[in-house]
PDB file of N, CA and C in Angstrom:
ATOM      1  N   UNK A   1       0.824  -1.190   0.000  1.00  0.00           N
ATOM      2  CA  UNK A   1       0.000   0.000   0.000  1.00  0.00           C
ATOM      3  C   UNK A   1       0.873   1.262   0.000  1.00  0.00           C
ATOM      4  N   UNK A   2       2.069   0.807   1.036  1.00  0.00           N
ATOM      5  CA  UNK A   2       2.967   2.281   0.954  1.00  0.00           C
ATOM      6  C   UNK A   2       3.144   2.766  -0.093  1.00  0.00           C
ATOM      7  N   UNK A   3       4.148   1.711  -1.289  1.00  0.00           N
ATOM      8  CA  UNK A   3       4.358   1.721  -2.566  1.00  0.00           C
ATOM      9  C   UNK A   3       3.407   2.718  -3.323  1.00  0.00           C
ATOM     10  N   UNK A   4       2.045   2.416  -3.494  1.00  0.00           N
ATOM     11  CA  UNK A   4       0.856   2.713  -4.326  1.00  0.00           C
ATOM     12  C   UNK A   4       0.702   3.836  -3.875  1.00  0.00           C
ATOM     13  N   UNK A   5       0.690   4.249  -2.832  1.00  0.00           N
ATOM     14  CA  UNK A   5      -0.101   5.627  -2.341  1.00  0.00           C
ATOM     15  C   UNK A   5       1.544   6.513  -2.836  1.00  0.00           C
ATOM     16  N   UNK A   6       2.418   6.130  -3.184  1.00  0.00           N
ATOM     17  CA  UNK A   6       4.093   7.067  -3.634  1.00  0.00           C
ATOM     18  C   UNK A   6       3.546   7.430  -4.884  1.00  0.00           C
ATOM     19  N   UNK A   7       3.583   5.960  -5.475  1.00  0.00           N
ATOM     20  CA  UNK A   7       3.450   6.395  -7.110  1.00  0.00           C
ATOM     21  C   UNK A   7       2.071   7.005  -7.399  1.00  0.00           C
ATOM     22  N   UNK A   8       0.707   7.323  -6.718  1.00  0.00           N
ATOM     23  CA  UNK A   8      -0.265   8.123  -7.178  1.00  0.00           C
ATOM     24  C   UNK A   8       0.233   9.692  -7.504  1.00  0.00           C
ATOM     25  N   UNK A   9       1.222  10.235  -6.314  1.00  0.00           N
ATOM     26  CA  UNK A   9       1.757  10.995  -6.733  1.00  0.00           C
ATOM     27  C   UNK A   9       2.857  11.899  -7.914  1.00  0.00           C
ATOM     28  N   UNK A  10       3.354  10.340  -8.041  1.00  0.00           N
ATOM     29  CA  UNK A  10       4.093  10.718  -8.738  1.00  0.00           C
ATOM     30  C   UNK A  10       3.173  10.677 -10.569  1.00  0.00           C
ATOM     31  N   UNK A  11       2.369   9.810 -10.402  1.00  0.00           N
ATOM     32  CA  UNK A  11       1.579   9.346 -11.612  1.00  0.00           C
ATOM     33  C   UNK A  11      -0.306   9.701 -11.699  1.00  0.00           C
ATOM     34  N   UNK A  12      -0.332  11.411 -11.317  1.00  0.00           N
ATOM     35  CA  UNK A  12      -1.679  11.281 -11.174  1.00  0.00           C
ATOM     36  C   UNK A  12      -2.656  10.210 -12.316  1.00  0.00           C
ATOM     37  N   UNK A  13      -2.432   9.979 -13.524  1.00  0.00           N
ATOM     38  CA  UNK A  13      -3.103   9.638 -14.897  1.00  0.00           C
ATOM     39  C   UNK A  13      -3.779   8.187 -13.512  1.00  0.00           C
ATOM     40  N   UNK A  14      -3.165   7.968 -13.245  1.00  0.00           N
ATOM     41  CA  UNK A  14      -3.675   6.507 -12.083  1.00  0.00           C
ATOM     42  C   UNK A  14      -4.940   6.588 -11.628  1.00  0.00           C
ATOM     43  N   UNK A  15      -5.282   7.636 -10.857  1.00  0.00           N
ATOM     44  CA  UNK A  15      -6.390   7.649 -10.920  1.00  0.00           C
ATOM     45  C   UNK A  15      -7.756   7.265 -11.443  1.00  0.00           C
ATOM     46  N   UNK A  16      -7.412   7.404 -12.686  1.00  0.00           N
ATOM     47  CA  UNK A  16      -8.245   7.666 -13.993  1.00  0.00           C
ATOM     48  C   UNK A  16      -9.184   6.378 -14.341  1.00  0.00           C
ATOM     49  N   UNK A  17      -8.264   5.216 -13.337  1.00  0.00           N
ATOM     50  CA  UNK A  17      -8.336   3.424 -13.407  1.00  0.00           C
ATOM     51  C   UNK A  17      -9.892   3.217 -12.613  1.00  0.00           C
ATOM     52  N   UNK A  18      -9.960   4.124 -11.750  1.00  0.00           N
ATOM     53  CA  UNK A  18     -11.373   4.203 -11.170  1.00  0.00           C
ATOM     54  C   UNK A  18     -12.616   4.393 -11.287  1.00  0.00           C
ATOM     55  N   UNK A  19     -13.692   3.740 -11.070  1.00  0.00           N
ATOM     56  CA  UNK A  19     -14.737   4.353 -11.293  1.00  0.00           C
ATOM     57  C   UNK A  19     -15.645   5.138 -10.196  1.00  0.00           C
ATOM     58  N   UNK A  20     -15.073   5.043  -9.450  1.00  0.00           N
ATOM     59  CA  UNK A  20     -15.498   5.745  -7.852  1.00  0.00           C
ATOM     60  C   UNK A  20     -14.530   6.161  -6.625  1.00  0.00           C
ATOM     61  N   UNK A  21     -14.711   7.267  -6.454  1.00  0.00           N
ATOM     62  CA  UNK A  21     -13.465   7.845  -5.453  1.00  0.00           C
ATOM     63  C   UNK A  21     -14.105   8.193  -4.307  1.00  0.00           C
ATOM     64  N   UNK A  22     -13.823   7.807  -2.915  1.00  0.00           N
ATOM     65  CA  UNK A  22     -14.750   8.047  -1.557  1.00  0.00           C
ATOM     66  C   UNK A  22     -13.069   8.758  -0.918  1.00  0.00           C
ATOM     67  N   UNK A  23     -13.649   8.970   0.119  1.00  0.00           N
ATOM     68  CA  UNK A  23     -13.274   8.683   1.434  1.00  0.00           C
ATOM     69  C   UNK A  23     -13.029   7.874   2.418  1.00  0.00           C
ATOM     70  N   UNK A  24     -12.227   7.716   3.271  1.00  0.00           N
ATOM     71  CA  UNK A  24     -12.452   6.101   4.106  1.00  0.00           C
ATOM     72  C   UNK A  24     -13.864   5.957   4.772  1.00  0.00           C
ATOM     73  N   UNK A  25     -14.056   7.491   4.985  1.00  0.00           N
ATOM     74  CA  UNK A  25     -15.137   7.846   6.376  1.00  0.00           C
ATOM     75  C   UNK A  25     -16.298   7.282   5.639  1.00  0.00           C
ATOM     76  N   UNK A  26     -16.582   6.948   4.281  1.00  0.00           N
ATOM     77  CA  UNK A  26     -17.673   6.557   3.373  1.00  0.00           C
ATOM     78  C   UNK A  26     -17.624   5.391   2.900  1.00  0.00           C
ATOM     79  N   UNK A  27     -16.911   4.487   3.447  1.00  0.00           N
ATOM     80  CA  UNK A  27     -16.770   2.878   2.687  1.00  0.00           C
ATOM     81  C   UNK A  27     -18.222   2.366   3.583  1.00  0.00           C
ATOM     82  N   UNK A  28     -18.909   2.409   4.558  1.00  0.00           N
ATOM     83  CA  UNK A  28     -19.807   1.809   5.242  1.00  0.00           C
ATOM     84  C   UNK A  28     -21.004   2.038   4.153  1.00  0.00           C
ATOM     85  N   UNK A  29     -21.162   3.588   3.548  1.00  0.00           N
ATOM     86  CA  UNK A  29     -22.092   3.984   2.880  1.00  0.00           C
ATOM     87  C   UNK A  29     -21.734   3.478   1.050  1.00  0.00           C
ATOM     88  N   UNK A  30     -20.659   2.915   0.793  1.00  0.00           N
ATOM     89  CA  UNK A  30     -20.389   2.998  -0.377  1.00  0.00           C
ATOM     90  C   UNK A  30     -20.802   1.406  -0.435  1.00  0.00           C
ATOM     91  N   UNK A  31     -20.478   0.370   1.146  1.00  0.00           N
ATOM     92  CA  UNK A  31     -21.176  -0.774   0.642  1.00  0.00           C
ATOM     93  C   UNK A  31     -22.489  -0.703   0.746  1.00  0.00           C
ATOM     94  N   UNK A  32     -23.338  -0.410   1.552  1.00  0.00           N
ATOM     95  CA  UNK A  32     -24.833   0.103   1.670  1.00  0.00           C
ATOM     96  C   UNK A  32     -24.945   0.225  -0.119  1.00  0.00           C
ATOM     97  N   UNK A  33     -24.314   1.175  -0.986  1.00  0.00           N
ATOM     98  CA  UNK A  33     -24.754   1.731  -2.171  1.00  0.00           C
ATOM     99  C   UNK A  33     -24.611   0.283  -3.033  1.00  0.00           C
ATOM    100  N   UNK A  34     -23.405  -0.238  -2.875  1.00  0.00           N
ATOM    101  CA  UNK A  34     -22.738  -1.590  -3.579  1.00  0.00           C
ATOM    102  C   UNK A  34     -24.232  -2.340  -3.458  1.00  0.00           C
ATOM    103  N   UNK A  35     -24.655  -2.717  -2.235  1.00  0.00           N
ATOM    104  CA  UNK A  35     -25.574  -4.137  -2.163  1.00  0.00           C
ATOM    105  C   UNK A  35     -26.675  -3.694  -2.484  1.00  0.00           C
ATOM    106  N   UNK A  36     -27.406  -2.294  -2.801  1.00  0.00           N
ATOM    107  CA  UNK A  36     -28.344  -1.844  -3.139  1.00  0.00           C
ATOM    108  C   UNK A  36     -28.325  -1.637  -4.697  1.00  0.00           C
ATOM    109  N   UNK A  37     -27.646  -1.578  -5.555  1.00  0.00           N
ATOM    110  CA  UNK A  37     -27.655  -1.587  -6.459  1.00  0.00           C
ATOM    111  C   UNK A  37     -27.270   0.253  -7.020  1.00  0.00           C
ATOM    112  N   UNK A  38     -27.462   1.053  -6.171  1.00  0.00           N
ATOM    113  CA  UNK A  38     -27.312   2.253  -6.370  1.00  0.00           C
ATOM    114  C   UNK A  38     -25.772   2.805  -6.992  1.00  0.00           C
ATOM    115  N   UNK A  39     -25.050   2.126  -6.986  1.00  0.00           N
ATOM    116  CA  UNK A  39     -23.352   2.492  -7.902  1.00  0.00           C
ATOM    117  C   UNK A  39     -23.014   1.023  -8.372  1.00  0.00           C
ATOM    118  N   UNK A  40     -22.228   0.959  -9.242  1.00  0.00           N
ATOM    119  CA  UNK A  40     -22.270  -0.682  -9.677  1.00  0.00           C
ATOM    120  C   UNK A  40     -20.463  -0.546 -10.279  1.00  0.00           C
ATOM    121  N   UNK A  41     -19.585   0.344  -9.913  1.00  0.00           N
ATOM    122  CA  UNK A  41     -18.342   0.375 -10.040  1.00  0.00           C
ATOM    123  C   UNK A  41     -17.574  -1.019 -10.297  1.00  0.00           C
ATOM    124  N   UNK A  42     -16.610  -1.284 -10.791  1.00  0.00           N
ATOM    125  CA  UNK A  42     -15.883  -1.974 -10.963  1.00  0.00           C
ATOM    126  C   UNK A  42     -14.962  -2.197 -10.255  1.00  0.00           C
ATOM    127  N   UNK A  43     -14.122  -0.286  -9.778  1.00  0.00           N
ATOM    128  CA  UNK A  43     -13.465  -0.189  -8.961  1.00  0.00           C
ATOM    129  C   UNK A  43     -13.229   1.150  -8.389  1.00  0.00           C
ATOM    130  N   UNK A  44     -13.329   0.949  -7.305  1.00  0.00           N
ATOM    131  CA  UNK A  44     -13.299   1.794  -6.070  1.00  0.00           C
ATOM    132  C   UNK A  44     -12.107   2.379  -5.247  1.00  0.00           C
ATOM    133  N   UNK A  45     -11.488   3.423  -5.623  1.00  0.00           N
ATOM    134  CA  UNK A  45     -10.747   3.909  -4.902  1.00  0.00           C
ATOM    135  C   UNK A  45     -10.675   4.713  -3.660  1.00  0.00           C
ATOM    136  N   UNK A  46     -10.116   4.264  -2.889  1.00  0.00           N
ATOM    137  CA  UNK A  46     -10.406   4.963  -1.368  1.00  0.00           C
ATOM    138  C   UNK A  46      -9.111   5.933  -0.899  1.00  0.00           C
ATOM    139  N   UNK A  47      -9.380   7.085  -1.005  1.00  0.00           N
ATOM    140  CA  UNK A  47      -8.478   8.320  -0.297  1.00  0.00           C
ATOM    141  C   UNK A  47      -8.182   8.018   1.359  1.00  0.00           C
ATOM    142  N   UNK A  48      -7.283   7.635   2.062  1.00  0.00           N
ATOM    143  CA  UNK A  48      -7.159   8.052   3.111  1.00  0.00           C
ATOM    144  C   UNK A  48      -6.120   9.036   3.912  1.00  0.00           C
ATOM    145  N   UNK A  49      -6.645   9.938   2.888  1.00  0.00           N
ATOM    146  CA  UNK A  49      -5.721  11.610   3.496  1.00  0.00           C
ATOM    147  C   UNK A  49      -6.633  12.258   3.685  1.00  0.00           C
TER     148      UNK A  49
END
């Protein structure tokens, strides 16, 4: 994880791999959204800064 969270910086285009960007404080609500059908992402990136 250390690794990954270096090179985002160095490589914003990374980002781009996502289809959803939260917060940590929002993963409870992002699975709530997941099992409800309400976002249907592939992949989920989580900020924890």
């Amino acid at each position: 994880a250390d690794w990954f969270f270096s090179q985002i910086e160095q490589t914003p285009w990374i980002e781009e791999i996502f289809q959803h960007e939260i917060q940590y404080t929002g993963l409870i609500q992002c699975f709530e959204e997941l099992s409800q059908g309400i976002i249907t992402p592939l992949k989920v990136f989580v900020s924890y800064e």
